[in-house]
Protein backbone atom coordinates (compact mmCIF):
# COMPACT_ATOMS: atom_id res chain seq x y z
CA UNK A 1 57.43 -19.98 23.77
CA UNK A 2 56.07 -20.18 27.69
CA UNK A 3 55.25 -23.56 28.73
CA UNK A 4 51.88 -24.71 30.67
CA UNK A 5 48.76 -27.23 30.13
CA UNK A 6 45.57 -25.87 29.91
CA UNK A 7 44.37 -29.55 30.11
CA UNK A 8 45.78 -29.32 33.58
CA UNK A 9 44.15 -26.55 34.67
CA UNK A 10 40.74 -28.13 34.08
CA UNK A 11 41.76 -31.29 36.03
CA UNK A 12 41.54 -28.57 38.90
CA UNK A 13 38.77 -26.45 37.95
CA UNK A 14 36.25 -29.91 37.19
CA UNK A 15 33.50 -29.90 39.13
CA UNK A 16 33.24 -32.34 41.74
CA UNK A 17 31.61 -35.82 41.62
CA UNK A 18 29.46 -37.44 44.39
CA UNK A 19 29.52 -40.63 45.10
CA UNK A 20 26.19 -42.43 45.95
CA UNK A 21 26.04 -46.31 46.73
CA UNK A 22 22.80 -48.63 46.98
CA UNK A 23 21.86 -52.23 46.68
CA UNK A 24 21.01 -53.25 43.12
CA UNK A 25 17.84 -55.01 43.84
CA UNK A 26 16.50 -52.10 46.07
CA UNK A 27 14.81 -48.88 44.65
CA UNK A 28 16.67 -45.66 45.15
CA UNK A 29 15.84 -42.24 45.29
CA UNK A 30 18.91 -39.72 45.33
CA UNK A 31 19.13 -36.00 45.70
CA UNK A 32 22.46 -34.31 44.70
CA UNK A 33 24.15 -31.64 46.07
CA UNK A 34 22.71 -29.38 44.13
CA UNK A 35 19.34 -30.62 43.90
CA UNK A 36 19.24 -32.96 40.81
CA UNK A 37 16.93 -36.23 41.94
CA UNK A 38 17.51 -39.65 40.29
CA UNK A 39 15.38 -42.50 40.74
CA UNK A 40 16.45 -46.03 40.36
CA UNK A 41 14.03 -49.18 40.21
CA UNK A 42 15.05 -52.46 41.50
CA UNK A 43 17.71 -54.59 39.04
CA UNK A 44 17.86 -52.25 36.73
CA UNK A 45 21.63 -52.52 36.31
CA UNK A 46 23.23 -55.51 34.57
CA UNK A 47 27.21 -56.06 33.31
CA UNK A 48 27.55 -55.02 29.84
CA UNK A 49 27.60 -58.06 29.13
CA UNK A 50 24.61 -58.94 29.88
CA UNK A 51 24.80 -60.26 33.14
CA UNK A 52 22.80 -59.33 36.24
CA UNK A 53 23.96 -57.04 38.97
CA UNK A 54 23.55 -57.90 42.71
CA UNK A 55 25.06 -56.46 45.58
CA UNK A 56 26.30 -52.64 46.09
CA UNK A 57 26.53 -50.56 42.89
CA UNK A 58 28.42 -46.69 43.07
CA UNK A 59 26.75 -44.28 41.02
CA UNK A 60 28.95 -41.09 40.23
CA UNK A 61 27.37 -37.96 39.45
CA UNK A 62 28.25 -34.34 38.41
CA UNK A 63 25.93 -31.62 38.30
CA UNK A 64 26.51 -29.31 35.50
CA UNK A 65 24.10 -26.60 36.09
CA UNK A 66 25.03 -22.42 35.40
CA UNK A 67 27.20 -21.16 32.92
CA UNK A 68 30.12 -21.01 35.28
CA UNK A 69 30.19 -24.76 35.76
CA UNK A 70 30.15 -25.46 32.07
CA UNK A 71 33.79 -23.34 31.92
CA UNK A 72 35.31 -24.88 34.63
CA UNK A 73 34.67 -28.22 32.85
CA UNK A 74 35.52 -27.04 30.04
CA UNK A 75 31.81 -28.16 28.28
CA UNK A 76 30.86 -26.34 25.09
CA UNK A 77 26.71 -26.42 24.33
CA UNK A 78 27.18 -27.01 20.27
CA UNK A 79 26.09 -29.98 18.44
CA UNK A 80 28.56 -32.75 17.29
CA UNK A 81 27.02 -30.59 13.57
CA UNK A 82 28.06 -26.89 15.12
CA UNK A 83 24.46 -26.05 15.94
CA UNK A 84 24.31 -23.94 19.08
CA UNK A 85 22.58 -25.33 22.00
CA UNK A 86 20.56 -23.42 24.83
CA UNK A 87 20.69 -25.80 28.15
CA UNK A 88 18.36 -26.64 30.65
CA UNK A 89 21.36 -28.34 32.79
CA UNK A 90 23.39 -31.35 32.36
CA UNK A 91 24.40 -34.17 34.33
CA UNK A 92 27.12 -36.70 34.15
CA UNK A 93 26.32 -40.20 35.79
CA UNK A 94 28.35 -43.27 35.44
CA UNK A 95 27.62 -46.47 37.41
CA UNK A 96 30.29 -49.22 38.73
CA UNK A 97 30.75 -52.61 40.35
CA UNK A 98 34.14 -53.51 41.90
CA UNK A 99 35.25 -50.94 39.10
CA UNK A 100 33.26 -52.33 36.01
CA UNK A 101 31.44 -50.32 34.42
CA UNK A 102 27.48 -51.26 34.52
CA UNK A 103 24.78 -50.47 31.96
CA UNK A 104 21.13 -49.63 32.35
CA UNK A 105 18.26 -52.36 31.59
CA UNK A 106 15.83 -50.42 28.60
CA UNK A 107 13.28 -51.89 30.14
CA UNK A 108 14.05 -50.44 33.51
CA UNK A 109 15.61 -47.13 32.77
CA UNK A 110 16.31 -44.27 35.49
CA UNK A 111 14.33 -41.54 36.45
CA UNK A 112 16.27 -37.78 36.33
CA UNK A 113 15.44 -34.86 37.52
CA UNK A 114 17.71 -31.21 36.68
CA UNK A 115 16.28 -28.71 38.69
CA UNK A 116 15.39 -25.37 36.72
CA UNK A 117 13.84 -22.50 38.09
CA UNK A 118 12.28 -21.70 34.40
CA UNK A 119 11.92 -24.99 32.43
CA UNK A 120 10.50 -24.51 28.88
CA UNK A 121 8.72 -26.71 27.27
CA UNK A 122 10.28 -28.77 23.70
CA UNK A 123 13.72 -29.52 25.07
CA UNK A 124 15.53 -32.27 23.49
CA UNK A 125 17.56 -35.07 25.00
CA UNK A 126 21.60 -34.91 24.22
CA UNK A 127 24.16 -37.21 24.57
CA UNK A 128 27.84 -36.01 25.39
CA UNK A 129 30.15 -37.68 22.97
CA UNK A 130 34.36 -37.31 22.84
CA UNK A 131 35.27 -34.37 19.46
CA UNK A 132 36.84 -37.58 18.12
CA UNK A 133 32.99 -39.04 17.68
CA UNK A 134 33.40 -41.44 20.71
CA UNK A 135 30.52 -41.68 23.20
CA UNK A 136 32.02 -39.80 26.32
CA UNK A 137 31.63 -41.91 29.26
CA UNK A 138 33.70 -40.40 31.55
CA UNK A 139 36.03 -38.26 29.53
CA UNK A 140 36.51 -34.17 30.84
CA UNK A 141 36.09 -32.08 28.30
CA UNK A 142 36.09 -31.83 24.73
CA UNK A 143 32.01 -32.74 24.10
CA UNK A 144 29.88 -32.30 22.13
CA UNK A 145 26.22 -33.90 22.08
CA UNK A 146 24.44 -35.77 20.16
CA UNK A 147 20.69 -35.99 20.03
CA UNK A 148 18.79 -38.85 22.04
CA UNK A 149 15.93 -38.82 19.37
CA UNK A 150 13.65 -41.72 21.17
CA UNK A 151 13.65 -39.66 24.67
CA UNK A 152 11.94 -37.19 25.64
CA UNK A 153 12.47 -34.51 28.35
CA UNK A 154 9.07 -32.78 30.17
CA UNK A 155 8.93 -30.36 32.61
CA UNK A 156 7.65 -30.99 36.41
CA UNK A 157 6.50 -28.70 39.33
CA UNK A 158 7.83 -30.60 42.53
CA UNK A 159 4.38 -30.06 44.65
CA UNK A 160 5.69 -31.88 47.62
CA UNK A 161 9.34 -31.08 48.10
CA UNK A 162 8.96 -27.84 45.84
CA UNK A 163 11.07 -27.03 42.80
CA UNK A 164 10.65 -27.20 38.92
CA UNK A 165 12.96 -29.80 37.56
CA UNK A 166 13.61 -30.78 33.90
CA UNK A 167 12.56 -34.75 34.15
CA UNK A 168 13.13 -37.46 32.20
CA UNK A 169 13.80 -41.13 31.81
CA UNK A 170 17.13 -42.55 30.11
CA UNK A 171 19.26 -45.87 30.18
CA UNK A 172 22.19 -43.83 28.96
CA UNK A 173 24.90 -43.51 31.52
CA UNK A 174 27.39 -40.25 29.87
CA UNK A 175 26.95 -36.42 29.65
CA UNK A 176 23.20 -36.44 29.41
CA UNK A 177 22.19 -32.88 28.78
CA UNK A 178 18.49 -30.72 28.19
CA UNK A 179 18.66 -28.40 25.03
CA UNK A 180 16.83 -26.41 22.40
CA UNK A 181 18.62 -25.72 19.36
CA UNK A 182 19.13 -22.13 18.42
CA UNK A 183 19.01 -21.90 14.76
CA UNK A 184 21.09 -19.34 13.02
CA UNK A 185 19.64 -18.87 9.34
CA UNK A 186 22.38 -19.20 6.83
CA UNK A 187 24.15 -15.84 5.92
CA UNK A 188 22.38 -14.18 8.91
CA UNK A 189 24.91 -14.84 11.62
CA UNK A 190 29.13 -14.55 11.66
CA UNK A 191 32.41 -15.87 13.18
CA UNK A 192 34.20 -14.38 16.32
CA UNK A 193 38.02 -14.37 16.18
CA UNK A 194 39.51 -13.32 19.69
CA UNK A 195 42.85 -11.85 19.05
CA UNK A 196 45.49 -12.52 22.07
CA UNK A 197 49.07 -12.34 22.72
CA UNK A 198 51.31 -14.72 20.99
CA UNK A 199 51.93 -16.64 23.97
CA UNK A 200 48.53 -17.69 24.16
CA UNK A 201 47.70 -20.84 22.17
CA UNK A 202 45.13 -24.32 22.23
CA UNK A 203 48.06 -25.57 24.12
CA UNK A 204 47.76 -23.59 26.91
CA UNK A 205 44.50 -21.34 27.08
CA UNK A 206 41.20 -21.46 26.33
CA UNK A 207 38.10 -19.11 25.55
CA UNK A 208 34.93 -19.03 25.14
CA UNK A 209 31.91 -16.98 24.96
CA UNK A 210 28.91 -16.62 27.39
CA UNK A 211 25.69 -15.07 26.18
CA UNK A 212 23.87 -12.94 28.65
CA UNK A 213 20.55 -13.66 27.62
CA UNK A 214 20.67 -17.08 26.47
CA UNK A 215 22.19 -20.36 28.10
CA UNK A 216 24.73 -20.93 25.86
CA UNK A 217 28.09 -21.27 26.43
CA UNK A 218 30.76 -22.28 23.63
CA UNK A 219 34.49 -22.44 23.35
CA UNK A 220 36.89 -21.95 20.70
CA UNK A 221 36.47 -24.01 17.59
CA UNK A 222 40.43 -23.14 16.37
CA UNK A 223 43.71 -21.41 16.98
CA UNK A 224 44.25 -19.21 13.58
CA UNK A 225 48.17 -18.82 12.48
CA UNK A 226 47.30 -14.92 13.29
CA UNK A 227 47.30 -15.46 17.03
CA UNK A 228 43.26 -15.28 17.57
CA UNK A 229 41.09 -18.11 18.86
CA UNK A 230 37.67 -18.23 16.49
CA UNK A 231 34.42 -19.54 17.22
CA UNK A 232 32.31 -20.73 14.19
CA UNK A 233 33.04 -21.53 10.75
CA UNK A 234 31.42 -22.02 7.28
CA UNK A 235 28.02 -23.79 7.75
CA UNK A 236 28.29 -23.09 11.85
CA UNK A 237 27.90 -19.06 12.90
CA UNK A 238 26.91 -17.49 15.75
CA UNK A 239 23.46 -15.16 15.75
CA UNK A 240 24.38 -10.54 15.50
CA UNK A 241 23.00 -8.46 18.07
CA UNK A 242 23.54 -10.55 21.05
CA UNK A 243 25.22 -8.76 24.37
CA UNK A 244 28.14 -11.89 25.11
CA UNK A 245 31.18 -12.12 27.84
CA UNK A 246 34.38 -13.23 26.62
CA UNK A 247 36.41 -15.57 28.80
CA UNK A 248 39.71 -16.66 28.52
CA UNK A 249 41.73 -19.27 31.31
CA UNK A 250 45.24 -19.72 30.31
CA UNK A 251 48.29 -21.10 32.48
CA UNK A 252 52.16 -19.74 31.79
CA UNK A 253 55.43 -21.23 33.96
CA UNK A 254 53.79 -22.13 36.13
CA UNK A 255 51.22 -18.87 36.84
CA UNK A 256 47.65 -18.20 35.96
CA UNK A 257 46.10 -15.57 33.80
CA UNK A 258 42.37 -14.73 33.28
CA UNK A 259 40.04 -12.51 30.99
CA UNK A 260 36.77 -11.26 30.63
CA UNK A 261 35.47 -8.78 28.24
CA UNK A 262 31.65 -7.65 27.77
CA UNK A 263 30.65 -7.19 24.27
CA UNK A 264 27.54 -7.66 21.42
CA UNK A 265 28.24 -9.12 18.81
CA UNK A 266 28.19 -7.91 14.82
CA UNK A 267 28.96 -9.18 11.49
CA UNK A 268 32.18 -10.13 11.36
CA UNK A 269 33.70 -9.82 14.56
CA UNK A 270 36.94 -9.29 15.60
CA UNK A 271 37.68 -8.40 19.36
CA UNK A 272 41.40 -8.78 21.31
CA UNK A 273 41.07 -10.16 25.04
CA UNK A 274 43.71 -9.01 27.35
CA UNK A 275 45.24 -12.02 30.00
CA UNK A 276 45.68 -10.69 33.50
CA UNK A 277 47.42 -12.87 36.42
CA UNK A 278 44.31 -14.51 38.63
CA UNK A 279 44.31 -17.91 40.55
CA UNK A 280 42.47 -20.78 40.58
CA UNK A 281 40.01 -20.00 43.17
CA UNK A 282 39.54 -16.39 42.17
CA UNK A 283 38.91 -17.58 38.55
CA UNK A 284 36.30 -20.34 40.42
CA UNK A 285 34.70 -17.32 41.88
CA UNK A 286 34.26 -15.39 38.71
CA UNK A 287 32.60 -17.28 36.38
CA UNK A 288 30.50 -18.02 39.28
CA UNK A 289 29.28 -14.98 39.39
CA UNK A 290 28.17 -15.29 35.17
């Protein structure tokens, strides 16, 4: 069989982090690259240990914001459960002291601000968390979120600097991301095997499945013996009558290959995706365009 790493290819497709440092008994206002605000009161960071910052702190962030970005970091909006998630935007942030990792004071949590140009009211607070159940601090890839019951996300009109922004307040430093559950009554919805050519596998591809309508954007929960990748399972389906984009990223000695495929999906679905050579930026540019 062809050799390649599709975990490899993600280490080049991740999206960027910036790199923001302040004094940790100052208040800080911050304003990403993509427009994301965070607000930071005076000692709010301690050691997890309990201990009190002081001095500089670095605070990394990622923006997570359109469908394209979730694929190149290879983020899936489903519940740790299977339930399928509609995002407002995510955000990874992470904090650090002479490379220790620093917690937030509850008492003195952080202000954060996704920018949205349609926010909808009732979105839920999500943690990202490692498949294996671990929280994810830091990990790329391979989440899935868990809710963040005691916070609550509202939606704000930026009067000043203009802007509507999903806003909220958290001491949680991970994959923080704004969601509404789409619920998928029982026997209603179905599976979607992709079928591909045998020398695609987990190993060294990936798919998933963008709906047009809806920001939602899932990969593959398996590799089936019959060569097809297949999203959903008992318990976990995905909703019939929806126009989706299949997309597939896959790596082969050393070359590329990409595919997308338009489709709507119907009870049980079955669908083959074609790989075609592409590159790294050209793939960039195309879910980009999603």
């Amino acid at each position: 069989m062809a050799g390649g790493d599709i975990n490899n290819v993600f280490k080049s497709l991740m999206v960027e982090s910036e790199f923001f440092t302040f004094d940790a008994e100052s208040s800080e206002s911050i304003i990403c690259k993509y427009g994301s605000k965070i607000f930071i009161q005076p000692n709010s960071f301690f050691y997890c240990n309990g201990d009190m910052v002081t001095g500089e702190i670095e605070l990394e962030v990622k923006e997570v914001l359109t469908k394209g970005d979730a694929i190149l970091c290879n983020i899936s909006t489903k519940t740790t459960g299977g339930d399928l998630l509609r995002t407002g935007g995510m955000i990874y942030i992470s904090a650090e002291q002479n490379g220790i990792k620093l917690c937030v004071d509850q008492d003195e949590p952080i202000q954060v601000m996704l920018p949205n140009a349609n926010p909808q009211p009732g979105m839920t607070l999500y943690s990202g968390i490692n498949v294996d159940g671990s929280f994810c601090i830091g990990c790329n890839g391979n989440i899935s979120w868990s809710p963040i019951d005691s916070l609550l996300v509202s939606t704000i009109n930026d009067s000043i600097q203009g802007g509507n922004f999903y806003s909220f307040f958290t001491s949680d430093l991970n994959w923080l991301n704004c969601d509404d559950t789409i619920y998928v009554p029982a026997g209603t919805g179905t599976t979607i095997n992709v079928y591909v050519d045998e020398d695609y596998t987990m190993d060294n591809a990936a798919v998933f499945v963008v709906f047009h309508n809806d920001d939602l954007v899932a990969s593959a929960d398996s590799y089936q013996s019959d060569h097809s990748f297949m999203f959903g399972y008992s318990g976990s389906e995905f909703p019939i009558g929806y126009d989706i984009t299949l997309i597939g990223i896959a790596t082969l000695n050393g070359s590329y290959y990409s595919a997308f495929k338009d489709a709507t999906t119907i009870a049980n679905f079955n669908i083959e995706l074609d790989f075609s050579p592409t590159s790294i930026s050209e793939f960039e540019y195309d879910v980009s365009q999603l």
